[in-house]
N, C-alpha and C. Protein backbone atom coordinates (compact mmCIF):
# COMPACT_ATOMS: atom_id res chain seq x y z
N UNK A 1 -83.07 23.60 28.26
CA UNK A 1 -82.25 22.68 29.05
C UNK A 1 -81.16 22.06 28.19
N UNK A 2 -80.35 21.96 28.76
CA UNK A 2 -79.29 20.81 28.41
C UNK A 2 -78.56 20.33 28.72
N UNK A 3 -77.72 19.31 28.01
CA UNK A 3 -77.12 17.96 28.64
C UNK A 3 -75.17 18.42 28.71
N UNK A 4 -75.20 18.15 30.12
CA UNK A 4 -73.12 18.44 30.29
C UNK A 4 -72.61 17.36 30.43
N UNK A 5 -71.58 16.53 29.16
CA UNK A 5 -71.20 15.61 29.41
C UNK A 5 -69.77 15.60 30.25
N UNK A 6 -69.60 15.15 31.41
CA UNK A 6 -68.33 15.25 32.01
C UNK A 6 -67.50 14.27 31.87
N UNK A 7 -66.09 14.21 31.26
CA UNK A 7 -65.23 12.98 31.25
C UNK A 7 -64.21 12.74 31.67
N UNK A 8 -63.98 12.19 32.83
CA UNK A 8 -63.06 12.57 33.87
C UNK A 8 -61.58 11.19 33.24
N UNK A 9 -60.41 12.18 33.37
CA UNK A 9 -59.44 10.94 32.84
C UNK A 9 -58.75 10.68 33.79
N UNK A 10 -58.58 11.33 34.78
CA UNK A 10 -57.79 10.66 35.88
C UNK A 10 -57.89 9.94 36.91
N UNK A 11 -57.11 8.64 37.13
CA UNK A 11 -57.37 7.96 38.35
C UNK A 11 -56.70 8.31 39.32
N UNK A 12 -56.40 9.31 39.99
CA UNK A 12 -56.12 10.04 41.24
C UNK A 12 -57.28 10.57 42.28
N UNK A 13 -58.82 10.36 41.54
CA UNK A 13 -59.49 11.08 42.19
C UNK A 13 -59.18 12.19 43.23
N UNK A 14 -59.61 11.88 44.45
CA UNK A 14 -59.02 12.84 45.20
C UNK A 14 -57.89 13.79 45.64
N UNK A 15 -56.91 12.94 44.73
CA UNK A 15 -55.80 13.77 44.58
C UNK A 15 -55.42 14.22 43.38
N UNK A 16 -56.27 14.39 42.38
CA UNK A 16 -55.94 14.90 40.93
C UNK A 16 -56.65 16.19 41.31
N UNK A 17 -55.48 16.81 40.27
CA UNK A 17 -55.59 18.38 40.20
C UNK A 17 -56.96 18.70 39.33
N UNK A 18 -56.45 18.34 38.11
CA UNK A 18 -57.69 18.56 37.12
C UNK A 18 -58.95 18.16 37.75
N UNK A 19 -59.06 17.17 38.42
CA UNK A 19 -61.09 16.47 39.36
C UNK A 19 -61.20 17.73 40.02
N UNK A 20 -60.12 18.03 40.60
CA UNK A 20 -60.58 19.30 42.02
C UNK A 20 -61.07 20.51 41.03
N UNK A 21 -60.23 20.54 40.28
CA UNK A 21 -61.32 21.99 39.39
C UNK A 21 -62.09 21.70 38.92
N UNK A 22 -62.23 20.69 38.35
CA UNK A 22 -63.74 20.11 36.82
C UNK A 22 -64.85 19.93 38.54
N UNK A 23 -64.60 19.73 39.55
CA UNK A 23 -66.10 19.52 40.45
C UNK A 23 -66.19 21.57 40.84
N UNK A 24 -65.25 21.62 40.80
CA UNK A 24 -65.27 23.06 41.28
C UNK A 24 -66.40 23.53 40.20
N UNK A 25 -65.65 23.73 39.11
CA UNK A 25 -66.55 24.17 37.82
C UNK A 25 -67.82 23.74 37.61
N UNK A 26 -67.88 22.47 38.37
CA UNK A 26 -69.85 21.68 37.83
C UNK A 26 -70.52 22.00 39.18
N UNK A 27 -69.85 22.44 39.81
CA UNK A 27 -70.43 22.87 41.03
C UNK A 27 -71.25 24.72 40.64
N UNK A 28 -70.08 24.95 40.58
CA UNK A 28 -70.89 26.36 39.98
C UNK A 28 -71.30 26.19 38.73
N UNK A 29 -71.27 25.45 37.96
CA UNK A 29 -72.31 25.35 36.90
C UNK A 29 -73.76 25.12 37.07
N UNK A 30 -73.70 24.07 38.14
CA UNK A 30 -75.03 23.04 38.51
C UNK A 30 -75.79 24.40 39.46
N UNK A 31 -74.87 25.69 40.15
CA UNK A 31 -75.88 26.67 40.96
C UNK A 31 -76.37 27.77 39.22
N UNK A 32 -75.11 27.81 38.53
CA UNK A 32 -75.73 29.19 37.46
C UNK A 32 -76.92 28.37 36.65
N UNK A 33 -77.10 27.04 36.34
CA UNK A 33 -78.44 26.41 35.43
C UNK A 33 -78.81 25.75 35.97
N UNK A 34 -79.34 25.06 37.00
CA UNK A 34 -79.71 23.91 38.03
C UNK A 34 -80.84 23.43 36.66
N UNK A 35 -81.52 23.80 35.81
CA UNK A 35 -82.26 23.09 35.13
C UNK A 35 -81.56 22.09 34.04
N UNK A 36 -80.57 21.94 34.06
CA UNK A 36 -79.31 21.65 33.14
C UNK A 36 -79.00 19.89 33.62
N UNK A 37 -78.85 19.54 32.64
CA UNK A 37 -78.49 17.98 33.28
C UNK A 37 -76.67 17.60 33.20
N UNK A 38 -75.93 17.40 34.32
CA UNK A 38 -74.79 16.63 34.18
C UNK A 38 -74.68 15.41 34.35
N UNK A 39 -73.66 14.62 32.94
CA UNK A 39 -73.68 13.11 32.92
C UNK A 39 -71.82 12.85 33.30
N UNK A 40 -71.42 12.25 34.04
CA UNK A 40 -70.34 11.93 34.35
C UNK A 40 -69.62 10.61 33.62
N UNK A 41 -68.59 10.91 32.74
CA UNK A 41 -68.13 8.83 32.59
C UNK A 41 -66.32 9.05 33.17
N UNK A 42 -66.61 8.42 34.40
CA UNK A 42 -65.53 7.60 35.02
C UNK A 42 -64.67 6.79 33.95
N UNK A 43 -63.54 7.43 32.89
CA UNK A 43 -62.75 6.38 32.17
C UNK A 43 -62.59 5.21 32.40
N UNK A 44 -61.86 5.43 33.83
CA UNK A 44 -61.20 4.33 34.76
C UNK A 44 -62.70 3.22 35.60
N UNK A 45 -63.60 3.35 35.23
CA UNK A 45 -64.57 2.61 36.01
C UNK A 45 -65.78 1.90 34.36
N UNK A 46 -65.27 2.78 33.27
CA UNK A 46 -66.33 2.87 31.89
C UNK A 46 -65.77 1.66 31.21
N UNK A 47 -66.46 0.87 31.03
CA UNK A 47 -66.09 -0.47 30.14
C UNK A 47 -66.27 -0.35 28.89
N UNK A 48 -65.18 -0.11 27.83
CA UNK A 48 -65.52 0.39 26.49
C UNK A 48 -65.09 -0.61 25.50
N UNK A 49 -66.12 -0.82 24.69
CA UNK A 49 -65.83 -2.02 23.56
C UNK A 49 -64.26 -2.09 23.16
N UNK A 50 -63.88 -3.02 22.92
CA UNK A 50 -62.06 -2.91 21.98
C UNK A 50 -62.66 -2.29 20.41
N UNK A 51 -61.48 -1.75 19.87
CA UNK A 51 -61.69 -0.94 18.98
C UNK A 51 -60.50 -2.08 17.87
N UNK A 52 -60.77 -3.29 17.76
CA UNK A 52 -60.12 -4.15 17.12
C UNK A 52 -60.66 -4.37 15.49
N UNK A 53 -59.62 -5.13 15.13
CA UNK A 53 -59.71 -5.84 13.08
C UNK A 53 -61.51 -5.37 13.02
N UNK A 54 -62.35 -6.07 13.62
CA UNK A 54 -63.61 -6.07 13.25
C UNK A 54 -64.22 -4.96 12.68
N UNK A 55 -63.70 -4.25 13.80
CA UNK A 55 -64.40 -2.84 14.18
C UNK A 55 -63.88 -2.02 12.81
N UNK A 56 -62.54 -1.65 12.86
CA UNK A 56 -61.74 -1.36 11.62
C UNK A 56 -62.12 -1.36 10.43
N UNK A 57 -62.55 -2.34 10.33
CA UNK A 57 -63.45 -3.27 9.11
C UNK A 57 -65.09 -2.48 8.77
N UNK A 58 -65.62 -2.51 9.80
CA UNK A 58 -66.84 -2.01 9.69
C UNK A 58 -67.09 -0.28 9.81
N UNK A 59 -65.61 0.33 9.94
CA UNK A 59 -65.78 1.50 9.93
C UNK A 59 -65.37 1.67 8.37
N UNK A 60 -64.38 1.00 7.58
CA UNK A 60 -64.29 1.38 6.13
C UNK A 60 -65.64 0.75 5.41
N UNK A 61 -66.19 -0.53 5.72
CA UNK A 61 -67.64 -0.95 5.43
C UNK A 61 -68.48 0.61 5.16
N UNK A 62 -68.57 1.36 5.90
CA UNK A 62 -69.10 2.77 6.25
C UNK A 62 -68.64 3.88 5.28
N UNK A 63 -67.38 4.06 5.23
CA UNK A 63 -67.16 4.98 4.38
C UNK A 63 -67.19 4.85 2.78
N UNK A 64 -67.25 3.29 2.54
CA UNK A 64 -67.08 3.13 1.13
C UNK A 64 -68.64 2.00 1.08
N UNK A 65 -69.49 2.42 1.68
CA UNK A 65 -70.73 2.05 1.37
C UNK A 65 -71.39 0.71 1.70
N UNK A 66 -70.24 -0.07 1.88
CA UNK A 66 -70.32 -1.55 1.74
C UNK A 66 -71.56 -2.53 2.82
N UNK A 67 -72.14 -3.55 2.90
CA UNK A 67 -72.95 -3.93 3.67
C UNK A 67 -72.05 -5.08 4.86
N UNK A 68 -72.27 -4.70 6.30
CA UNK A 68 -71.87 -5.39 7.23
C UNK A 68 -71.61 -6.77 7.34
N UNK A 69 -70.60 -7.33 7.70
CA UNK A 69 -70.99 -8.71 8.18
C UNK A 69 -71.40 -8.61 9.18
N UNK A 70 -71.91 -10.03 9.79
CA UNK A 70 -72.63 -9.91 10.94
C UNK A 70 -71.63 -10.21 12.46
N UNK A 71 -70.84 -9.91 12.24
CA UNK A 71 -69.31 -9.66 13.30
C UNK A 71 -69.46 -7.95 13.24
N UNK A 72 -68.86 -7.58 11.90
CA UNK A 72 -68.90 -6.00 12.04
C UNK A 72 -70.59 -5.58 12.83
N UNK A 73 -71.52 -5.86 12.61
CA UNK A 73 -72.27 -5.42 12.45
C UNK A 73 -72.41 -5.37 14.00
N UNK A 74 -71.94 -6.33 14.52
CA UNK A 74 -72.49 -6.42 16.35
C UNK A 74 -71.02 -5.10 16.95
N UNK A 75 -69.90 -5.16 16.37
CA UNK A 75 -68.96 -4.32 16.39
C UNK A 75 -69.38 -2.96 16.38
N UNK A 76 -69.79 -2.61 15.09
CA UNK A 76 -70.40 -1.49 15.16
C UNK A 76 -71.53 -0.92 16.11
N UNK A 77 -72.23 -1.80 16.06
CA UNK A 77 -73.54 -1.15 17.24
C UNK A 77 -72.90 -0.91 18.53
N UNK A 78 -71.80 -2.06 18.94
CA UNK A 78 -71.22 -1.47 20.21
C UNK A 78 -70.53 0.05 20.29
N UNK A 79 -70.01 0.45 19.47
CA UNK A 79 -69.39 1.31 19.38
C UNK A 79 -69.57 2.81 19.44
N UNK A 80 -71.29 2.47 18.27
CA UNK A 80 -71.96 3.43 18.10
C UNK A 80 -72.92 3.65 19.33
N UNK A 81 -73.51 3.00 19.81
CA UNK A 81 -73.91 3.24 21.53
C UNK A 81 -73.09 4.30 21.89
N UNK A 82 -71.69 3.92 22.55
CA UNK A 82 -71.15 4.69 23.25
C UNK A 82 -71.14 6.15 22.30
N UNK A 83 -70.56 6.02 21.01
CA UNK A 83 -70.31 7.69 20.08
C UNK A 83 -72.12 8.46 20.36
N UNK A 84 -73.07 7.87 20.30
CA UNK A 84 -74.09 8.51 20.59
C UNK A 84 -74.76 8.88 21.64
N UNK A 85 -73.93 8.24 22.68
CA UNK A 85 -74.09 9.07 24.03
C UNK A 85 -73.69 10.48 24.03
N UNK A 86 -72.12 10.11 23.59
CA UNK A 86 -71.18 11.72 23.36
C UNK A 86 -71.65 12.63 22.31
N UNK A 87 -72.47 11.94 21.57
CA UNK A 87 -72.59 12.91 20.28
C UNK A 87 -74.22 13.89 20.71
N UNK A 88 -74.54 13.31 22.03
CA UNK A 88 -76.20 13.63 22.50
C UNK A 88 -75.95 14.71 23.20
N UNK A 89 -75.20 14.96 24.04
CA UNK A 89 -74.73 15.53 24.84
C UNK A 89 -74.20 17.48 24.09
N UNK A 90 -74.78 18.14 24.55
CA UNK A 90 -74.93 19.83 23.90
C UNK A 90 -73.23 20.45 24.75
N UNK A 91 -72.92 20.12 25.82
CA UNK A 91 -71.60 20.32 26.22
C UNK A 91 -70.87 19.42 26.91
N UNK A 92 -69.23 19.57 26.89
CA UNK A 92 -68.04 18.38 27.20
C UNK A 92 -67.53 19.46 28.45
N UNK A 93 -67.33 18.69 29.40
CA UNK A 93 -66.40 19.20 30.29
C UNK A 93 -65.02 17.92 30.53
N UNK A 94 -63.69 18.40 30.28
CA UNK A 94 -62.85 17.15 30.19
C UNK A 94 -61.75 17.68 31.46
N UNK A 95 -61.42 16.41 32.18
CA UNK A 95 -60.42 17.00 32.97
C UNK A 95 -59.18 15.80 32.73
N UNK A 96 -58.38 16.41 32.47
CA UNK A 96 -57.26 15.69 31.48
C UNK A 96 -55.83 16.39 32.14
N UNK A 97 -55.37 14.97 32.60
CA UNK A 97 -53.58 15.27 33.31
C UNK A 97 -53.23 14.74 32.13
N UNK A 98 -51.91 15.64 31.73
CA UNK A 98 -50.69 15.06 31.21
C UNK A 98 -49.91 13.75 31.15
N UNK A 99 -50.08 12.79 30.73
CA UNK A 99 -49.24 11.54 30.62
C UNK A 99 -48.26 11.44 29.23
N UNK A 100 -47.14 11.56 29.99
CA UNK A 100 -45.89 11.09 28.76
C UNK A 100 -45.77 12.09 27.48
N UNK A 101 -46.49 13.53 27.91
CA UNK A 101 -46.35 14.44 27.03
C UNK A 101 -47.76 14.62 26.21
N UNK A 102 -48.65 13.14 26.22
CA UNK A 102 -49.89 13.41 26.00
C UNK A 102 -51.10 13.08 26.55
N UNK A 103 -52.00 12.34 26.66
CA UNK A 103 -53.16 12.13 27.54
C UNK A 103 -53.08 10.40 27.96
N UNK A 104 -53.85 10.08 28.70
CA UNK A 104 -54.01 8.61 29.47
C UNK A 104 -54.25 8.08 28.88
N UNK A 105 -54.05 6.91 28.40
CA UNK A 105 -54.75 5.69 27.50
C UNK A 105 -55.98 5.92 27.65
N UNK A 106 -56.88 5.55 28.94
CA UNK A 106 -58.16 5.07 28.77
C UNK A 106 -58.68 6.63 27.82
N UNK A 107 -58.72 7.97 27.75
CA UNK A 107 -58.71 8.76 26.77
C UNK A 107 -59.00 8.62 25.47
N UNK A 108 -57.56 7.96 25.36
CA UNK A 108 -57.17 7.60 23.72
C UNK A 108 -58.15 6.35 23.22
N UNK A 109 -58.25 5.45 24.09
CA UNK A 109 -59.26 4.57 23.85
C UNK A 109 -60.45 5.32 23.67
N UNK A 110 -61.38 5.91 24.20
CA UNK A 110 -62.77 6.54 24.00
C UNK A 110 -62.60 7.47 23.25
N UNK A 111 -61.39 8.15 22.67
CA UNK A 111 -61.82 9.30 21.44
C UNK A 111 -61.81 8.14 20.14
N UNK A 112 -61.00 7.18 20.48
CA UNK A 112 -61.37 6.05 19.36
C UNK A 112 -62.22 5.36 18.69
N UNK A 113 -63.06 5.35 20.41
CA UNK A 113 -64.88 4.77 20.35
C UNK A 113 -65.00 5.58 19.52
N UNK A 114 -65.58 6.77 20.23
CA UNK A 114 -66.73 7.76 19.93
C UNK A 114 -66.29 8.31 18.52
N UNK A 115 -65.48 8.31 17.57
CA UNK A 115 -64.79 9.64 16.68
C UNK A 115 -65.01 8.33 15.48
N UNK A 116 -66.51 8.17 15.30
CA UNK A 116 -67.15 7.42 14.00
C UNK A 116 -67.55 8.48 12.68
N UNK A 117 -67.08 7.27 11.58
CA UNK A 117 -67.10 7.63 10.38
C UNK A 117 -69.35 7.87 10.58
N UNK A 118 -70.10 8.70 9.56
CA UNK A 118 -71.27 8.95 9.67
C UNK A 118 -71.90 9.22 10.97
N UNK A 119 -70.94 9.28 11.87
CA UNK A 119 -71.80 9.69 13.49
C UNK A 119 -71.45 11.04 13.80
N UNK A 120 -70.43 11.39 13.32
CA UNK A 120 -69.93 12.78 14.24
C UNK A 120 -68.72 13.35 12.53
N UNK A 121 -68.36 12.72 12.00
CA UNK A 121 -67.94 13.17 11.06
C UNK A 121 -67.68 12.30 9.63
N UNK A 122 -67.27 12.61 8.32
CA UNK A 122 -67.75 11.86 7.21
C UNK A 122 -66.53 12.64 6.21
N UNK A 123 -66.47 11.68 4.84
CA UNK A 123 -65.64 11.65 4.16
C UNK A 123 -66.06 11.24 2.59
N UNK A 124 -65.09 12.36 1.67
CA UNK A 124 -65.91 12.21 0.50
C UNK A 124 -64.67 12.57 -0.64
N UNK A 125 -64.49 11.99 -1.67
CA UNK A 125 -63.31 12.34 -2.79
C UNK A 125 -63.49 13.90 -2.87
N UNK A 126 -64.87 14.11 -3.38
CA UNK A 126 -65.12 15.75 -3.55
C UNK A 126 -64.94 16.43 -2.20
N UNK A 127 -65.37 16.21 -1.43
CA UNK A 127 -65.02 17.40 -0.01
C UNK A 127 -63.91 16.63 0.70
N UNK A 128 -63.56 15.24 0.86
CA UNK A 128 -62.93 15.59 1.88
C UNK A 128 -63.69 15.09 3.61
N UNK A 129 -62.90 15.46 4.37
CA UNK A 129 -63.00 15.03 6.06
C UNK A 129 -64.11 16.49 6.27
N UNK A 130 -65.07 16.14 6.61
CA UNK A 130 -66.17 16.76 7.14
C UNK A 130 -66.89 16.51 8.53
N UNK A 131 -66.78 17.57 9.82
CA UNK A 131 -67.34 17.25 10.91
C UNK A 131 -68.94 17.39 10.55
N UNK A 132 -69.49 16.26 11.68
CA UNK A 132 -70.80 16.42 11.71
C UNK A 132 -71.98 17.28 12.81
N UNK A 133 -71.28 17.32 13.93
CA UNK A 133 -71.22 18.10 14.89
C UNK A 133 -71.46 19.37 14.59
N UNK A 134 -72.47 20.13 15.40
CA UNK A 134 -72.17 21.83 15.26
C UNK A 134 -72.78 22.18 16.77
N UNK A 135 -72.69 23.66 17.13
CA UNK A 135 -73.57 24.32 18.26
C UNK A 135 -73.10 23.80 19.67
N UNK A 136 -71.80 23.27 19.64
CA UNK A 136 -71.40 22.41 20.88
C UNK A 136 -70.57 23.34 21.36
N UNK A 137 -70.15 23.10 22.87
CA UNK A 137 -69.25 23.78 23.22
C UNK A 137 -68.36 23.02 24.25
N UNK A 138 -67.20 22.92 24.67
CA UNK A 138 -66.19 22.38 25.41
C UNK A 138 -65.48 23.12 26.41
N UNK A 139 -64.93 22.55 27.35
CA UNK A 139 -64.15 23.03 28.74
C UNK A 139 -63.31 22.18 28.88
N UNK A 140 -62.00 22.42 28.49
CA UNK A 140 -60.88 21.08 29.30
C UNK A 140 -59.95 21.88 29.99
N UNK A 141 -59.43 21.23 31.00
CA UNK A 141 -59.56 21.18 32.31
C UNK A 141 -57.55 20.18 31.91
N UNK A 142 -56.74 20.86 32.24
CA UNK A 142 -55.66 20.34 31.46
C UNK A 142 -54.87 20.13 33.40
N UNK A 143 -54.01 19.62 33.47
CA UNK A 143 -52.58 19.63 34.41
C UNK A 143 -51.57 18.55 33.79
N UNK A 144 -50.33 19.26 34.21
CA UNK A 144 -49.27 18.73 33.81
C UNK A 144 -47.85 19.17 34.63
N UNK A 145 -47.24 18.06 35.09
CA UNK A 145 -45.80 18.44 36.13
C UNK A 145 -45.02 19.20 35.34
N UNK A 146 -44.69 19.50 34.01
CA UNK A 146 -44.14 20.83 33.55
C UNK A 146 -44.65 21.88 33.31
N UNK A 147 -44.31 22.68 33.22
CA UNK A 147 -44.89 23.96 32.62
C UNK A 147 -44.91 24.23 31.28
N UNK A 148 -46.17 23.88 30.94
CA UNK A 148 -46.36 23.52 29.15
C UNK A 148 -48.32 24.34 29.30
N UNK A 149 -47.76 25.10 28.90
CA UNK A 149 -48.69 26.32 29.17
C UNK A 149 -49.48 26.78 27.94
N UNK A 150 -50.92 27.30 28.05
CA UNK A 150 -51.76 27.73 26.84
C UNK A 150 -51.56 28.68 25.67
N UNK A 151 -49.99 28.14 24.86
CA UNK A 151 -49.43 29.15 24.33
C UNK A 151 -49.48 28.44 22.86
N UNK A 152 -49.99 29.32 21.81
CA UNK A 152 -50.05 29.29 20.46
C UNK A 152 -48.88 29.64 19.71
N UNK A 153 -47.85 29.04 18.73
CA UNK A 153 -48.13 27.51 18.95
C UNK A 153 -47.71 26.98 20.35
N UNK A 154 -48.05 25.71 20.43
CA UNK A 154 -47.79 24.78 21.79
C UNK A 154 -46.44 24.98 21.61
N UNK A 155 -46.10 24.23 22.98
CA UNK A 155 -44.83 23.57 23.47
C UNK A 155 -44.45 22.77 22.45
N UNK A 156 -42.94 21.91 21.93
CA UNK A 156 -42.48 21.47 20.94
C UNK A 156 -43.04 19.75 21.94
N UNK A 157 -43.06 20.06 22.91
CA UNK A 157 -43.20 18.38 23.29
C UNK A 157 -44.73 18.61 24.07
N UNK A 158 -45.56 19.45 23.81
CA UNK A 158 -46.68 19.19 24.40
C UNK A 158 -47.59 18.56 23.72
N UNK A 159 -48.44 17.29 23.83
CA UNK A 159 -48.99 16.66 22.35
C UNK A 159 -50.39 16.27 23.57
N UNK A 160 -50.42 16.75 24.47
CA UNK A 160 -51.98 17.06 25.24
C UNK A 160 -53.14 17.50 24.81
N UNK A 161 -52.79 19.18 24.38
CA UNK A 161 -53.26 20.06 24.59
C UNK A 161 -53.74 20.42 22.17
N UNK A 162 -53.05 20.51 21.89
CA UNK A 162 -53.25 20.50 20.36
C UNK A 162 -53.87 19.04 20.08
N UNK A 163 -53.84 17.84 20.70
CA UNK A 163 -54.09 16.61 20.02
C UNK A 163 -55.79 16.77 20.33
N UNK A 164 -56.29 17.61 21.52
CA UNK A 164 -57.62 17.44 21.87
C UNK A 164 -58.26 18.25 21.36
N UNK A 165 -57.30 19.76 20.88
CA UNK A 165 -58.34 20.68 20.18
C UNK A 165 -58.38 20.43 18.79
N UNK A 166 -57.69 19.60 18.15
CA UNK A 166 -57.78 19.04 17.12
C UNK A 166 -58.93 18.15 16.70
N UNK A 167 -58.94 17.06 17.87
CA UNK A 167 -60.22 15.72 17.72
C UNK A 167 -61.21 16.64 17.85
N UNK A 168 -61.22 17.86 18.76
CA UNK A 168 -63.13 18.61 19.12
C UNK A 168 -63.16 19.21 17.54
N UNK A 169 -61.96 19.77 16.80
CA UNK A 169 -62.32 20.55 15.85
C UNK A 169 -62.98 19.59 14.82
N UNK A 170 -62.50 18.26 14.71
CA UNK A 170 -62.26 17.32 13.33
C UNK A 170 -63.83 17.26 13.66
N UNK A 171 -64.29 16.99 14.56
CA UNK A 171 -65.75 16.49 15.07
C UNK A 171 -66.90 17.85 14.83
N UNK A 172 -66.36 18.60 14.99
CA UNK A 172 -67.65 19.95 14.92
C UNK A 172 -67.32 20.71 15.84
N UNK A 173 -66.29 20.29 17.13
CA UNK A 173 -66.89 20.98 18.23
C UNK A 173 -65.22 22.73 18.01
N UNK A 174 -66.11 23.51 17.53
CA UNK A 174 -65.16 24.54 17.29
C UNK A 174 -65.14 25.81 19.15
N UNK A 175 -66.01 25.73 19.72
CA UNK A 175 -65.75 26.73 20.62
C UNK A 175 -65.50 25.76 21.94
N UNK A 176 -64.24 26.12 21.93
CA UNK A 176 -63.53 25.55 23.42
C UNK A 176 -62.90 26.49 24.31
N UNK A 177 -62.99 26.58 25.69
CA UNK A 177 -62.22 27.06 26.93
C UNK A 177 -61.51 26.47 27.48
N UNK A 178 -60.49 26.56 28.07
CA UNK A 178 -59.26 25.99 28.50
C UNK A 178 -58.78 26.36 29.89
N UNK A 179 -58.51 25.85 30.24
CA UNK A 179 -58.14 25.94 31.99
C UNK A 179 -56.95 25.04 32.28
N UNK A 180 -55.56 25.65 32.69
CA UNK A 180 -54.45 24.91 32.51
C UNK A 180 -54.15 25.00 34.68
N UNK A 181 -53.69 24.15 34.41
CA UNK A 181 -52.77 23.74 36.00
C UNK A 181 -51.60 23.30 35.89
N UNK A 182 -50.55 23.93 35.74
CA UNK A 182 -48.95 23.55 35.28
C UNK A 182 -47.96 24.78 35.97
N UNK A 183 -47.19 24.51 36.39
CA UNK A 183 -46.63 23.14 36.40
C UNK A 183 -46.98 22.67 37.90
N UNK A 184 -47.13 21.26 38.23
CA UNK A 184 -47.94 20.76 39.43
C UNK A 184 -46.83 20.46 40.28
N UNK A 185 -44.98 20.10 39.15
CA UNK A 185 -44.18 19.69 40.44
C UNK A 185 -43.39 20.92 40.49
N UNK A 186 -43.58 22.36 41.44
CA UNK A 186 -42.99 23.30 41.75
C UNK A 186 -43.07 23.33 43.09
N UNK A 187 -42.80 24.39 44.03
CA UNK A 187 -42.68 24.83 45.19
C UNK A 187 -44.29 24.49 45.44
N UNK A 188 -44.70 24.25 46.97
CA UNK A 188 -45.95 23.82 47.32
C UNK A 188 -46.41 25.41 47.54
N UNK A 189 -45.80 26.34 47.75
CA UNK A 189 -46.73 27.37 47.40
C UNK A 189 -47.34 28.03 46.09
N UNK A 190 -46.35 27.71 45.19
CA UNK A 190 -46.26 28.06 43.84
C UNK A 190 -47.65 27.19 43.16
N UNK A 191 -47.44 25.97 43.92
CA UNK A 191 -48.68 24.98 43.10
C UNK A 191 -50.04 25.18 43.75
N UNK A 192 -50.21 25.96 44.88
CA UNK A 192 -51.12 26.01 45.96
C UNK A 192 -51.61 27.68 45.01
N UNK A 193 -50.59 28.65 44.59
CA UNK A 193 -51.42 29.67 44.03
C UNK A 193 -51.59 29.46 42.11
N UNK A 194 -51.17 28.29 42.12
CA UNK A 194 -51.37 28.34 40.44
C UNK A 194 -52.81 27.53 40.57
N UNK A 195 -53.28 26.31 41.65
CA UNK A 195 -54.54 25.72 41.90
C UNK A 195 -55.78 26.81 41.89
N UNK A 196 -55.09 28.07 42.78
CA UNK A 196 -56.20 28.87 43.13
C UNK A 196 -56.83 30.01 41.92
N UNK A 197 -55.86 30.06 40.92
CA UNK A 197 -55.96 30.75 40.07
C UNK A 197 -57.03 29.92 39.08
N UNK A 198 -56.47 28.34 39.02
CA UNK A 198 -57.28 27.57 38.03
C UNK A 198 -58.78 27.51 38.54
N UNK A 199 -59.11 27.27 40.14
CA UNK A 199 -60.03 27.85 40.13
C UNK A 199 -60.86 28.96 40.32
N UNK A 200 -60.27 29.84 40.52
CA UNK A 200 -60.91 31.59 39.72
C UNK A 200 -61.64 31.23 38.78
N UNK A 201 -60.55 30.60 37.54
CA UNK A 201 -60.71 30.63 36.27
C UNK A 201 -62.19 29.60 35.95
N UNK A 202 -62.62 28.87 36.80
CA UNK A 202 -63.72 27.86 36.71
C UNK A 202 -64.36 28.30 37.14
N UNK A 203 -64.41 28.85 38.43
CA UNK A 203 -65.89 29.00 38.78
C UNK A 203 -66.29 30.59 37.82
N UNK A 204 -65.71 31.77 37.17
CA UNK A 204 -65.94 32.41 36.37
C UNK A 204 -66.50 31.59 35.15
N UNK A 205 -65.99 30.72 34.20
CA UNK A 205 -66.61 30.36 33.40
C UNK A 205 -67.46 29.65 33.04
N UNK A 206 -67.62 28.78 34.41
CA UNK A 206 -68.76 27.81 34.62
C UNK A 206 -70.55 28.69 34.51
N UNK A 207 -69.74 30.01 35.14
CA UNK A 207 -71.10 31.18 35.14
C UNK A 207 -71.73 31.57 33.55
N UNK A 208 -70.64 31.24 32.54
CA UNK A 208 -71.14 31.69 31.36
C UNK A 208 -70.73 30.37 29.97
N UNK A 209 -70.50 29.80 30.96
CA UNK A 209 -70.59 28.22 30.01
C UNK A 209 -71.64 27.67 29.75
């Protein structure tokens, strides 16, 4: 058995592109493993500690050994709660629209939480930035009103799509699938067969995810 963490970034619900495929996809996920557990966090509904001075504080406390005050120390436990939910969790399913060339705040806020020094990755004069993470696997679930498409290298202004396979890599998480919906502001037929393609593309990989 295992645990699918789902993290939904958009507040469009019903009218976000990326929700309509990421349920598509956990839909046929939840028929190919029904023994499998999915956990959902609503960004927009998830109340996540501030990632302020304190916190800051108690994450270099961490890397250079030092013992907590008792501010950091309540800082940290908040923090680490949430990173050990994400860090429990054996797969990520992310459904992530495009904002301003890169992802939604509330996003950027929770890769902030969760992306702790000794929880998920660590640092050393001799090695260096080391993920802690291994055996994980990821699905994001991308849209965006241009056409900024799954092409190596990226787009010169796409900072979506490289900024997230970057944070899964820094963390451990090296095997990711990708599922793009772009561009969303074209002809309503054009966006009606690029939807249908994205989900092809989900409910196929949901079968072997």
């Amino acid at each position: 058995m295992a645990t699918v963490l789902y993290i939904e970034a958009s507040p469009l619900k019903e009218r976000s592109h990326t929700i309509e495929v990421a349920r598509a996809f956990l839909g046929a996920y939840r028929e190919a493993r029904p023994q499998d557990t999915i956990e959902t966090i609503d960004l927009w509904a998830q109340a996540l500690p501030p990632f302020d001075g304190a916190t800051i504080e108690a994450k270099f406390a961490v890397l250079r050994k030092k013992e907590f005050t008792p501010l950091q120390q309540e800082k940290w436990d908040a923090v680490r709660a949430v990173a050990r939910r994400f860090n429990a969790a054996d797969k990520y399913v992310l459904s992530v629209p495009m904002w301003n060339f890169s992802v939604p705040y509330p996003l950027k806020h929770y890769i902030d939480v969760v992306t702790l020094a000794g929880e998920n990755w660590t640092w050393s004069r001799e090695q260096g930035y080391r993920p802690l993470l291994s055996g994980k696997r990821a699905a994001l679930i991308y849209s965006s009103a241009g056409s900024y498409e799954l092409t190596l290298p990226p787009h010169a202004a796409d900072f979506q799509k490289p900024y997230l396979r970057h944070w899964l890599a820094f963390i451990g998480v090296q095997q990711i699938d990708e599922i793009n919906i772009a561009p969303t502001l074209a002809d309503p037929a054009r966006v009606a067969q690029i939807k249908q393609e994205a989900h092809m593309r989900a409910l196929a990989l949901a079968r072997t995810f």
